[in-house]
Protein backbone atom coordinates (compact mmCIF):
# COMPACT_ATOMS: atom_id res chain seq x y z
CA UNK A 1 38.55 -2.51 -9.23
CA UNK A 2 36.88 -0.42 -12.67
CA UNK A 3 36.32 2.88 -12.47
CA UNK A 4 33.05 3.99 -13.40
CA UNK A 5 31.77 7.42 -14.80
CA UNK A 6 28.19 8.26 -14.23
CA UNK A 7 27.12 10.69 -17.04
CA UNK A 8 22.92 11.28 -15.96
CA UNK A 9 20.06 10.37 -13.47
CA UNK A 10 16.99 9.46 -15.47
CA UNK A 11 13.46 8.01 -13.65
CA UNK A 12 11.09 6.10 -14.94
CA UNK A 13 8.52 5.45 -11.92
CA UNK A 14 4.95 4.85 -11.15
CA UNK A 15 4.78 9.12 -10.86
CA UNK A 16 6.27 9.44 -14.19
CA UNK A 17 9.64 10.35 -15.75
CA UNK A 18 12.35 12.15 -14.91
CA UNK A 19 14.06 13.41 -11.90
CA UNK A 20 12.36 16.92 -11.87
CA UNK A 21 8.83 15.93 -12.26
CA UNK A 22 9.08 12.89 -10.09
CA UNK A 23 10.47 15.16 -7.42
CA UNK A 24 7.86 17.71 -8.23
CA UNK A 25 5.71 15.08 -6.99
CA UNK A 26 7.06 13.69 -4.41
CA UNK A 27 7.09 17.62 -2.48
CA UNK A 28 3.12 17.29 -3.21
CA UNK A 29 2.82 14.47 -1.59
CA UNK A 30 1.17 12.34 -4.53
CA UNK A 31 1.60 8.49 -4.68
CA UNK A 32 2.11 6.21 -7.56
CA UNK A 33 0.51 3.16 -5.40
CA UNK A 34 -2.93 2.50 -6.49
CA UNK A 35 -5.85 -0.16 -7.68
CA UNK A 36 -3.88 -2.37 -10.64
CA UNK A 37 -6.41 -2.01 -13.06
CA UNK A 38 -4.26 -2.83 -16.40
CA UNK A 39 -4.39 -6.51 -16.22
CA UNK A 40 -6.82 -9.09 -14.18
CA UNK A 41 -5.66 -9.67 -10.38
CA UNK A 42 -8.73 -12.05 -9.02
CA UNK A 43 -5.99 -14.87 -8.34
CA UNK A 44 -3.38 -12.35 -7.05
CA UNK A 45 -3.49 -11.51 -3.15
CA UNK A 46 -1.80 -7.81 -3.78
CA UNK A 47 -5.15 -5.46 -5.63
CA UNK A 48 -2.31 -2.15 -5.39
CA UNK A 49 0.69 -1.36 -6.81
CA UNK A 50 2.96 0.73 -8.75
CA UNK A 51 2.91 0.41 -12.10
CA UNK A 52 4.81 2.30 -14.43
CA UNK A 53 2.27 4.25 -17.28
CA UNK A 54 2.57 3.23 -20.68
CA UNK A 55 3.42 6.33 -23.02
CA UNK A 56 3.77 6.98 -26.45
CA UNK A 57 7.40 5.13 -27.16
């Protein structure tokens, strides 16, 4: 068996990035599910989702 060494915790989720603000979130009680807007779902049975926001880089 390896050993492993976990260094971080980093997020990248449908209520943004990182573990703070996601968890800010979370106690708020928002959601990251909603209407999938950012490409065409007429043939697709599921109309919500998560999807992760595009940022800057």
């Amino acid at each position: 068996m390896r050993r492993v060494v976990v260094t971080g915790l980093g997020l990248l989720t449908p209520l943004g990035c990182g573990v703070e603000h996601v968890w800010r979130r979370l106690l708020a009680g928002d959601s990251g599910i909603n209407r999938i807007e950012s490409f065409d779902v007429s043939d697709i049975t599921a109309k919500i989702g998560g999807q992760i926001p595009l940022g800057d880089g």
